[in-house]
C-alpha atoms as a PDB file:
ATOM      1  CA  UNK A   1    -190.335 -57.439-146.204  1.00  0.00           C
ATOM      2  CA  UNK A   2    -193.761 -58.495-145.148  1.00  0.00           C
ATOM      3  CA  UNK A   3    -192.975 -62.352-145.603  1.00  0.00           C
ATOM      4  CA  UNK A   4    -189.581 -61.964-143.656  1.00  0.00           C
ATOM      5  CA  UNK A   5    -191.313 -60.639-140.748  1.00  0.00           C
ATOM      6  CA  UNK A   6    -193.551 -63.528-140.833  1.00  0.00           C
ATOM      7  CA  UNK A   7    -190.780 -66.060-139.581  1.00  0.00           C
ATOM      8  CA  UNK A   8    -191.935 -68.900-141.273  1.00  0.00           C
ATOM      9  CA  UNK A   9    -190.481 -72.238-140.580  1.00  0.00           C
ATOM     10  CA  UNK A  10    -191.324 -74.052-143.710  1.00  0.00           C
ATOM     11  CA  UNK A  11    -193.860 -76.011-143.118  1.00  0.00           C
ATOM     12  CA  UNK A  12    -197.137 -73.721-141.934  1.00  0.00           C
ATOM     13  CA  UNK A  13    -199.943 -73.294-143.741  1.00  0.00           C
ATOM     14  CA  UNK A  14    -200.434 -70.002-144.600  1.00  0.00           C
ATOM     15  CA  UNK A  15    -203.920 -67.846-146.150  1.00  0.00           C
ATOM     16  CA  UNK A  16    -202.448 -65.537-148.923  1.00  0.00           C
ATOM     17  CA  UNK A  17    -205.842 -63.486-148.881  1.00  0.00           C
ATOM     18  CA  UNK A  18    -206.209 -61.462-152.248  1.00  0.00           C
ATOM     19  CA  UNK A  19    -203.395 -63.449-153.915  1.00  0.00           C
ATOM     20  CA  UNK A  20    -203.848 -61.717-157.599  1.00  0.00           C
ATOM     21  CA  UNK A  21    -201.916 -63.255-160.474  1.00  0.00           C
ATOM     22  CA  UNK A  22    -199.630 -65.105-157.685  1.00  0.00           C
ATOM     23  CA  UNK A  23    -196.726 -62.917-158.060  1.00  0.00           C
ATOM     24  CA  UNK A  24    -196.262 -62.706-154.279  1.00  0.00           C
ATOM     25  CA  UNK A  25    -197.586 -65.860-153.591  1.00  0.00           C
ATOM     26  CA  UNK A  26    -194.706 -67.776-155.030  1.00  0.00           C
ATOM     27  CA  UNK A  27    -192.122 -65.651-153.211  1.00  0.00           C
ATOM     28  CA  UNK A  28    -194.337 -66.930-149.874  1.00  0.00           C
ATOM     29  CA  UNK A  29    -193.514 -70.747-151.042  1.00  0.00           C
ATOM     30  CA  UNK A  30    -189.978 -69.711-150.972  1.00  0.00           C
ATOM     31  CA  UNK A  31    -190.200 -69.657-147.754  1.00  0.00           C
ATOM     32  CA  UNK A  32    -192.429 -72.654-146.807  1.00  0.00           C
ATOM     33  CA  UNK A  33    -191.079 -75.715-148.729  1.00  0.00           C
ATOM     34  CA  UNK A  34    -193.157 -77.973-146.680  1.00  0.00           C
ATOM     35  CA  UNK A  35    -195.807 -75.981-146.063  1.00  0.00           C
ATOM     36  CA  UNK A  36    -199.197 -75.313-148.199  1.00  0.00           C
ATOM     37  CA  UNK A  37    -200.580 -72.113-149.406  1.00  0.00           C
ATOM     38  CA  UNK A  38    -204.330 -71.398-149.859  1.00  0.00           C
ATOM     39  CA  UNK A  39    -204.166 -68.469-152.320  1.00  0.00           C
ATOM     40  CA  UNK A  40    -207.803 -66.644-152.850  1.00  0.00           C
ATOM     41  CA  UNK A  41    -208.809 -63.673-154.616  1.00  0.00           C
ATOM     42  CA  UNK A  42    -212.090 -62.420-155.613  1.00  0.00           C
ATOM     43  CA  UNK A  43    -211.183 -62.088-159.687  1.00  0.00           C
ATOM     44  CA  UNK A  44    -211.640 -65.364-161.577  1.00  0.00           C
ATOM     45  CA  UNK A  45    -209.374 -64.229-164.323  1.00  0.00           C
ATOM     46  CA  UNK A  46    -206.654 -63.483-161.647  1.00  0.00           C
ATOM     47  CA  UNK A  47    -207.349 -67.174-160.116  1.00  0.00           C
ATOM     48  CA  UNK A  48    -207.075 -68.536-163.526  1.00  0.00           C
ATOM     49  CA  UNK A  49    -203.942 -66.707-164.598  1.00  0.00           C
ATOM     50  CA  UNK A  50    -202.847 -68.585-161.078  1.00  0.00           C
ATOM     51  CA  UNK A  51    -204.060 -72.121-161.636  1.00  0.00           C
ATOM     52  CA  UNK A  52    -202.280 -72.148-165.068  1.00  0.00           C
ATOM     53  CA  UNK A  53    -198.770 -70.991-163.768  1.00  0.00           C
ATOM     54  CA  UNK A  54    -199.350 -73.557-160.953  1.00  0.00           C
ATOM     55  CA  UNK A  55    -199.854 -76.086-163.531  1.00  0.00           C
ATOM     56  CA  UNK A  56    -197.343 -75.347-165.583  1.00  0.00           C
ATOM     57  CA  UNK A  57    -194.585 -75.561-163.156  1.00  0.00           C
ATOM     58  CA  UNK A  58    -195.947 -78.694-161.283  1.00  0.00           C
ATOM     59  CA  UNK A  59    -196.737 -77.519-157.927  1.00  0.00           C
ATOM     60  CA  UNK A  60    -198.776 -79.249-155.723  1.00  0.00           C
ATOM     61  CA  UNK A  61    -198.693 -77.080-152.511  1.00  0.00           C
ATOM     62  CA  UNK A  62    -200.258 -74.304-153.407  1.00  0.00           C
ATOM     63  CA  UNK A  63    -204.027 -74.210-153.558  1.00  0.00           C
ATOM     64  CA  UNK A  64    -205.546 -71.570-155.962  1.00  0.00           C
ATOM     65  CA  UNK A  65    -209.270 -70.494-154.670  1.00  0.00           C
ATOM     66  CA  UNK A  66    -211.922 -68.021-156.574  1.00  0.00           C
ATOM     67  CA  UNK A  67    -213.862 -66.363-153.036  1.00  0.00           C
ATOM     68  CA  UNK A  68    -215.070 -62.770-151.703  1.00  0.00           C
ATOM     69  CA  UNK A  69    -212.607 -61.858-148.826  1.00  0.00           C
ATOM     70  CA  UNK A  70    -215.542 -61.777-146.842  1.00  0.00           C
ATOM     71  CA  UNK A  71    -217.393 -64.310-147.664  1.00  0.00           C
ATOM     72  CA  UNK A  72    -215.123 -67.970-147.865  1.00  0.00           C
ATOM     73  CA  UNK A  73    -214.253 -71.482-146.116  1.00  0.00           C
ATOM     74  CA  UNK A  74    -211.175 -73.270-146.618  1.00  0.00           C
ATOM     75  CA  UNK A  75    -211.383 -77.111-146.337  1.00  0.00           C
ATOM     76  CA  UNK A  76    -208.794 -76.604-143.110  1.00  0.00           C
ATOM     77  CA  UNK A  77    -207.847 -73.629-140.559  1.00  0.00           C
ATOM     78  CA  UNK A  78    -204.435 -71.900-141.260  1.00  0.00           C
ATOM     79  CA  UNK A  79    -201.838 -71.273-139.473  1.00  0.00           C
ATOM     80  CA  UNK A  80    -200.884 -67.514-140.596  1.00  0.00           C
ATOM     81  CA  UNK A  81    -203.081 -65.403-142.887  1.00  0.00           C
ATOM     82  CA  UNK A  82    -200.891 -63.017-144.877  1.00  0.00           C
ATOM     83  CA  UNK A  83    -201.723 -60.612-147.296  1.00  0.00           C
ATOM     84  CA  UNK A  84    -200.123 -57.659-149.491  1.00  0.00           C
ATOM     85  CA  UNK A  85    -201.859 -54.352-150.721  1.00  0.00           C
ATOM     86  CA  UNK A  86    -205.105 -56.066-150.702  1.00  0.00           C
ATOM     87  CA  UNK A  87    -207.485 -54.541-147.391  1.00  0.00           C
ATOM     88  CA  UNK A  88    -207.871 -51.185-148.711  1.00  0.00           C
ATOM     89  CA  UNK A  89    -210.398 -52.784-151.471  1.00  0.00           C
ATOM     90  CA  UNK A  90    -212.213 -54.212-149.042  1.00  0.00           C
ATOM     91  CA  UNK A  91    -214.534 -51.832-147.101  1.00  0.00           C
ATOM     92  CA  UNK A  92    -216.661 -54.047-145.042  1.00  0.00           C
ATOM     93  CA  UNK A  93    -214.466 -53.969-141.803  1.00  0.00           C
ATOM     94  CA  UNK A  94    -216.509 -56.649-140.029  1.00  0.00           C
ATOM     95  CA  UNK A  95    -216.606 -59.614-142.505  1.00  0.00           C
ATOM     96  CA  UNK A  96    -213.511 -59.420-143.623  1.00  0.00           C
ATOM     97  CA  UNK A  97    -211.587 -59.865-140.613  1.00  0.00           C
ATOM     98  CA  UNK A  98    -214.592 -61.851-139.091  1.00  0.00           C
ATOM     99  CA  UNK A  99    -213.917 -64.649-141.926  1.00  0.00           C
ATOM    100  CA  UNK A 100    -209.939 -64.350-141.818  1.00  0.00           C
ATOM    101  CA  UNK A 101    -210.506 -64.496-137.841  1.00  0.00           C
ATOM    102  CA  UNK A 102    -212.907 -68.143-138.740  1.00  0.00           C
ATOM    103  CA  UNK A 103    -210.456 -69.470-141.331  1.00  0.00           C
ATOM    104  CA  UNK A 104    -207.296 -69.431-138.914  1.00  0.00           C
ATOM    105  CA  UNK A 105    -206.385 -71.750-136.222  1.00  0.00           C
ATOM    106  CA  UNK A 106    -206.232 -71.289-132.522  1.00  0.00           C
ATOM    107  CA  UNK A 107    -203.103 -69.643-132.088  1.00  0.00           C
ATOM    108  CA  UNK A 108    -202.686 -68.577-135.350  1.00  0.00           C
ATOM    109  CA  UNK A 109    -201.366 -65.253-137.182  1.00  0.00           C
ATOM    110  CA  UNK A 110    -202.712 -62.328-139.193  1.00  0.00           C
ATOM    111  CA  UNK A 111    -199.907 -60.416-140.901  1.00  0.00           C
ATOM    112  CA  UNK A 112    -200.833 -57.866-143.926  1.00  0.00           C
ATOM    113  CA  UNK A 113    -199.977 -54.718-145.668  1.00  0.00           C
ATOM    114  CA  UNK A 114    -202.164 -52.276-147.435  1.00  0.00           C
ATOM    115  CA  UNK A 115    -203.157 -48.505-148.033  1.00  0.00           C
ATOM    116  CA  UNK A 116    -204.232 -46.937-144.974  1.00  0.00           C
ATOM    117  CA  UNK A 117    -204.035 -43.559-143.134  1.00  0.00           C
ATOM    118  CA  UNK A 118    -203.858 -40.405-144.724  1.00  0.00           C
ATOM    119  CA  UNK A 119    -202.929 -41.857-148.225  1.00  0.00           C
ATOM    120  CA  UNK A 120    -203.437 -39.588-151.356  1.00  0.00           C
ATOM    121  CA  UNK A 121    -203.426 -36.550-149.161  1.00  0.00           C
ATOM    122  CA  UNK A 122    -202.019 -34.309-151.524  1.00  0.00           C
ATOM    123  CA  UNK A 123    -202.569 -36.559-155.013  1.00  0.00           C
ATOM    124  CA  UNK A 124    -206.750 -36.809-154.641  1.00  0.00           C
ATOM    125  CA  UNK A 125    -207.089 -33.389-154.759  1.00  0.00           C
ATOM    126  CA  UNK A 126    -205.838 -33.080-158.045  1.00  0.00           C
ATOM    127  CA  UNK A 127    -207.566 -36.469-159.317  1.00  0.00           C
ATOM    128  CA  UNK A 128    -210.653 -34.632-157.469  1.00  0.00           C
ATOM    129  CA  UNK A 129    -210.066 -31.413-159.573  1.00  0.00           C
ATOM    130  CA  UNK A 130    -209.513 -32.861-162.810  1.00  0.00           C
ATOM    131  CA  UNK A 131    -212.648 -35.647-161.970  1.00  0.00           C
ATOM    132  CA  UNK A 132    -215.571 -32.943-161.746  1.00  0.00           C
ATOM    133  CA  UNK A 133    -213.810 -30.879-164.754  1.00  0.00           C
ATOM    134  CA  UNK A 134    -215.221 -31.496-168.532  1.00  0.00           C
ATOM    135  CA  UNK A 135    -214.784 -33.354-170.533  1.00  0.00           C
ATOM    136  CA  UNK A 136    -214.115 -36.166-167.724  1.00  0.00           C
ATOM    137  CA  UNK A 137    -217.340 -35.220-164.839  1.00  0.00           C
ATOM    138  CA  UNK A 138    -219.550 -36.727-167.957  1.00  0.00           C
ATOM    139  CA  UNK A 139    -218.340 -40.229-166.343  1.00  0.00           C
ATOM    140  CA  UNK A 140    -216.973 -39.653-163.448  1.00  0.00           C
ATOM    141  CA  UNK A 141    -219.089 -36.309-161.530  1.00  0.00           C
ATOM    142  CA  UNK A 142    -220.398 -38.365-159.341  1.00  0.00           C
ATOM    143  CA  UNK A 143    -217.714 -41.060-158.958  1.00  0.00           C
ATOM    144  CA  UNK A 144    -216.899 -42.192-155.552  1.00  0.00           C
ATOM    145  CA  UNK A 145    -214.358 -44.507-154.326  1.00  0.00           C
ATOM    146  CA  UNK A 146    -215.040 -47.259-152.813  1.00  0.00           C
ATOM    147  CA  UNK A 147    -211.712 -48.298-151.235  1.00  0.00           C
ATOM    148  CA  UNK A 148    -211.352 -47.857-147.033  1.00  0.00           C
ATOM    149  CA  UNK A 149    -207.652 -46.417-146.089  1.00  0.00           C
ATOM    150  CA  UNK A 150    -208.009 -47.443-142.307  1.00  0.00           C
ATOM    151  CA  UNK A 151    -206.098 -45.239-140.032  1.00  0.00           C
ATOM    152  CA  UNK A 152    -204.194 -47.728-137.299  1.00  0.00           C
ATOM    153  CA  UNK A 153    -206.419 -47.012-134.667  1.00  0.00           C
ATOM    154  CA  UNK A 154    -209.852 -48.221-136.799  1.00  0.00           C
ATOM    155  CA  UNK A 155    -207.744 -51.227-138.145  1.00  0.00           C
ATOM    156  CA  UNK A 156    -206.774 -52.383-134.444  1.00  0.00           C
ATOM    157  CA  UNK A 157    -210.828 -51.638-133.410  1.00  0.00           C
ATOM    158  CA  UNK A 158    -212.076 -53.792-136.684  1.00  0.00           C
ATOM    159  CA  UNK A 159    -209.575 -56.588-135.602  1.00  0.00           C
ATOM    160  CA  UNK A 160    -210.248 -56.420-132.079  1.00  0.00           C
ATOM    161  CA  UNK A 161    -214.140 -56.340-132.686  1.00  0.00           C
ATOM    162  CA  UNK A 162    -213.772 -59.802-134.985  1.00  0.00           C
ATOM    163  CA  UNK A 163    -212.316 -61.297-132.067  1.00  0.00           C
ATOM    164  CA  UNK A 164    -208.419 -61.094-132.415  1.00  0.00           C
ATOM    165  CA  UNK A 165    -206.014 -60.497-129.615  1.00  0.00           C
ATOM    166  CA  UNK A 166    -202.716 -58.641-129.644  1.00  0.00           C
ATOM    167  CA  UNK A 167    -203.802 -56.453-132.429  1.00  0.00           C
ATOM    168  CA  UNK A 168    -201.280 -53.530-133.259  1.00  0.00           C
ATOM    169  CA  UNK A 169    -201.294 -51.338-136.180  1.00  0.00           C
ATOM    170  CA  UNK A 170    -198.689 -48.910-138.016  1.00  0.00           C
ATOM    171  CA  UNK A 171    -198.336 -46.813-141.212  1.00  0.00           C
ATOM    172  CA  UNK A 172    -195.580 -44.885-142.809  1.00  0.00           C
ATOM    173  CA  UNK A 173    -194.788 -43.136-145.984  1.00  0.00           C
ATOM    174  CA  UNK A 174    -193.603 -45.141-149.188  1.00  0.00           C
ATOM    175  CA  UNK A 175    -193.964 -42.393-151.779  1.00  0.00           C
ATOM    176  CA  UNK A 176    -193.902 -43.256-155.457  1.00  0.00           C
ATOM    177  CA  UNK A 177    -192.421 -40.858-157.599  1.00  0.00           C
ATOM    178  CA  UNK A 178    -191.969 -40.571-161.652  1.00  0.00           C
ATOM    179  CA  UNK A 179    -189.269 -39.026-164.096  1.00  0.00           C
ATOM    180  CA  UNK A 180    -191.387 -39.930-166.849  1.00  0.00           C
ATOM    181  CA  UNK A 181    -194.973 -39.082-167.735  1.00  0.00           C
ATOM    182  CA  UNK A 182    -195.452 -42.664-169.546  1.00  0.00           C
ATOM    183  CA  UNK A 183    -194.428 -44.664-166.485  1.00  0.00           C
ATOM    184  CA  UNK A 184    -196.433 -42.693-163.963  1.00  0.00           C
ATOM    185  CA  UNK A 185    -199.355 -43.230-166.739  1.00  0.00           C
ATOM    186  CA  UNK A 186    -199.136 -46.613-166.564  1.00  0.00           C
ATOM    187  CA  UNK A 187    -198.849 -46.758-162.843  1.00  0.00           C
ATOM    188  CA  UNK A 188    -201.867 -44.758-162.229  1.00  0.00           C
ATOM    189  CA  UNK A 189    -203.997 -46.797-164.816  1.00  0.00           C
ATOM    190  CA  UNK A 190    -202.994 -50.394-163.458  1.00  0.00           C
ATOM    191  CA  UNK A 191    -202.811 -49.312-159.413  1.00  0.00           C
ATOM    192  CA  UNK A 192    -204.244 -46.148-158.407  1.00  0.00           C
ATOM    193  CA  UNK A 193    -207.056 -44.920-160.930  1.00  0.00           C
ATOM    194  CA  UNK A 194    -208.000 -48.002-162.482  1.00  0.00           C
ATOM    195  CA  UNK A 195    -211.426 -47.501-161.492  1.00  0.00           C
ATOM    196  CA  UNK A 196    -211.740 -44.427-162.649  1.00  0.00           C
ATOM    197  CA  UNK A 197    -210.436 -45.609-165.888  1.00  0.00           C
ATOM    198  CA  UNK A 198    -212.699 -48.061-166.596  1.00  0.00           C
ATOM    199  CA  UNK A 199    -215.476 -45.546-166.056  1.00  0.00           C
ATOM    200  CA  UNK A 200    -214.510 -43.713-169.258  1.00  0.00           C
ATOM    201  CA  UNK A 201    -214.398 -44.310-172.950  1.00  0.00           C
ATOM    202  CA  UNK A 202    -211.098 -45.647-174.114  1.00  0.00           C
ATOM    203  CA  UNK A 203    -210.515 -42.717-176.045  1.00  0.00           C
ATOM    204  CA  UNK A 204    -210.396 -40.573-172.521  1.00  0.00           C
ATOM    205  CA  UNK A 205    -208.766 -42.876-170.607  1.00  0.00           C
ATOM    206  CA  UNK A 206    -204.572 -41.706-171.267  1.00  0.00           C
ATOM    207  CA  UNK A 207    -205.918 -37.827-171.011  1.00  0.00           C
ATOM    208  CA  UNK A 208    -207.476 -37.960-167.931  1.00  0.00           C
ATOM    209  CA  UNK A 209    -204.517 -39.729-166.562  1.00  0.00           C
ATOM    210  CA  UNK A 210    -202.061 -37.301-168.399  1.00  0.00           C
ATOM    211  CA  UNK A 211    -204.063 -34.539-166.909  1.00  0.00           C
ATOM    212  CA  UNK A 212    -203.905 -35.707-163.537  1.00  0.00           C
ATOM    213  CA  UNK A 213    -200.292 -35.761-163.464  1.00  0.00           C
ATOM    214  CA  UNK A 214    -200.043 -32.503-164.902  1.00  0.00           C
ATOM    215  CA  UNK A 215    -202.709 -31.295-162.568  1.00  0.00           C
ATOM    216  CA  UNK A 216    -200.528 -32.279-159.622  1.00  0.00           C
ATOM    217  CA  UNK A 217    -197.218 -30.613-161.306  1.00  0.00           C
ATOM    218  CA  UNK A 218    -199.013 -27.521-161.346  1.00  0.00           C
ATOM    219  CA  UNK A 219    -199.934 -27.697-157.891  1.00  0.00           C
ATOM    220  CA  UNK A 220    -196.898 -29.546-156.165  1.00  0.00           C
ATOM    221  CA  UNK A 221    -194.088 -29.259-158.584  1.00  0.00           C
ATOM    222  CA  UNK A 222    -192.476 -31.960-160.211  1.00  0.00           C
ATOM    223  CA  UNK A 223    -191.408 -35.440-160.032  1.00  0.00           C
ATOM    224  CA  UNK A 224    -195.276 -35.986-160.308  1.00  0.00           C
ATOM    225  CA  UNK A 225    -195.795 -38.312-156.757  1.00  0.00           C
ATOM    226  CA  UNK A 226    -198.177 -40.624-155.514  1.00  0.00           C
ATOM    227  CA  UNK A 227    -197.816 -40.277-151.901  1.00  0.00           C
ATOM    228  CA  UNK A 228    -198.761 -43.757-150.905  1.00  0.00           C
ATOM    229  CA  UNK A 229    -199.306 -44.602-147.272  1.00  0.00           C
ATOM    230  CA  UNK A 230    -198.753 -48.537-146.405  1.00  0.00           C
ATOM    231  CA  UNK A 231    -200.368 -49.750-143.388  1.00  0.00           C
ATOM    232  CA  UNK A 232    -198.936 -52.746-141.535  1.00  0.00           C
ATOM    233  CA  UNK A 233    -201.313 -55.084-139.593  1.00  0.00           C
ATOM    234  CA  UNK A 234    -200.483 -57.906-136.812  1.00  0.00           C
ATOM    235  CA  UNK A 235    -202.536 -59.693-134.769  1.00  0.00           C
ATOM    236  CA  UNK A 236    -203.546 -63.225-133.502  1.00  0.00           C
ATOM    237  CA  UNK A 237    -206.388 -65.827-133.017  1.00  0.00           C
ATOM    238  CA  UNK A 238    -206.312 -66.448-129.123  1.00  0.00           C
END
């Protein structure tokens, strides 16, 4: 949905910022068969995991970079930055869309998607509950996350301060729910919890997660839900 709405012509060049594996980042070259993609992300192993599938299926238009978000310079400017459930890692407003604002040419376009708002609103309080309850508040008492879910008005003032014009921000609901308690498991160990999971011993890691979702059944009702918030973000380099 994002990359539709960026109305590519084919032959931009295009900042996917926090590209991952590259899962999304080859749908983008779908779309831009003469363009070039630089695709940077903070995790060597994820840029790795990149550079091989790159390699493997001979592409030569997409550029895999190792960088901090808020700390990077491309050899050119870009034409659009795009990026997909990525911001809410990054909680230093200012050099993050200070460096996107630098890497982007005159004219150019920011267009992302991430967790913002009021995210979690009625899932952290049972992750909180279960957190700061034994056995788990041995690891994770004083755990605190350090992920930023901008509200639209504080994502338009962090664009707007790093210089970009016709700013505009949105959310809505995009709910995730689960029949099953393995798949929400699994969800909420690679995508919502994973730092908390890799604060505890291996041997804690599937009951804490188990006893989140049950936490949240008791409280809510079933299908255990993460009620995810996205947060849509446009602007552009005057």
């Amino acid at each position: 949905q994002v990359i539709d709405d960026l109305g590519l012509r084919g032959d931009e060049t295009v900042l996917d910022a926090g590209c991952g594996s590259g899962s999304v980042t080859f749908d983008l070259l779908e779309k831009l068969p003469r363009g070039k993609i630089y695709a940077v992300d903070y995790s060597a192993e994820m840029i790795d995991k990149l550079a091989v599938s790159v390699r493997e299926r001979g592409i030569t238009n997409i550029v895999p970079m190792q960088a901090s978000l808020t700390d990077f310079e491309l050899p050119e400017q870009v034409d659009v930055v795009f990026s997909n459930a990525v911001f809410h890692w990054i909680p230093d407003d200012d050099g993050l869309f200070s460096c996107l604002f630098r890497a982007t040419k005159p004219g150019g376009r920011l267009r992302a998607q991430c967790g913002g708002g009021h995210i979690f609103a009625r899932f952290m309080p049972a992750v909180d509950a279960v957190r700061t309850s034994e056995p788990f508040s041995r690891w994770l008492g004083d755990y605190r996350d350090a992920k930023k879910y901008r509200s639209p008005a504080e994502a338009v003032a962090s664009m707007e301060r790093a210089g970009w014009t016709d700013a505009r921000a949105s959310t809505f609901d995009a709910p995730v729910s689960f029949d099953r308690e393995d798949d929400a498991v699994l969800y909420l160990r690679t995508i919502i919890l994973r730092d908390h999971v890799a604060n505890l011993p291996e041997d804690q890691q599937e009951p804490y997660l188990r006893a989140v979702i049950r936490e949240y059944i008791r409280r809510h009702g079933p299908p255990f839900t993460a009620d995810y918030v996205r947060l849509n973000l446009w602007a552009r380099r005057p």
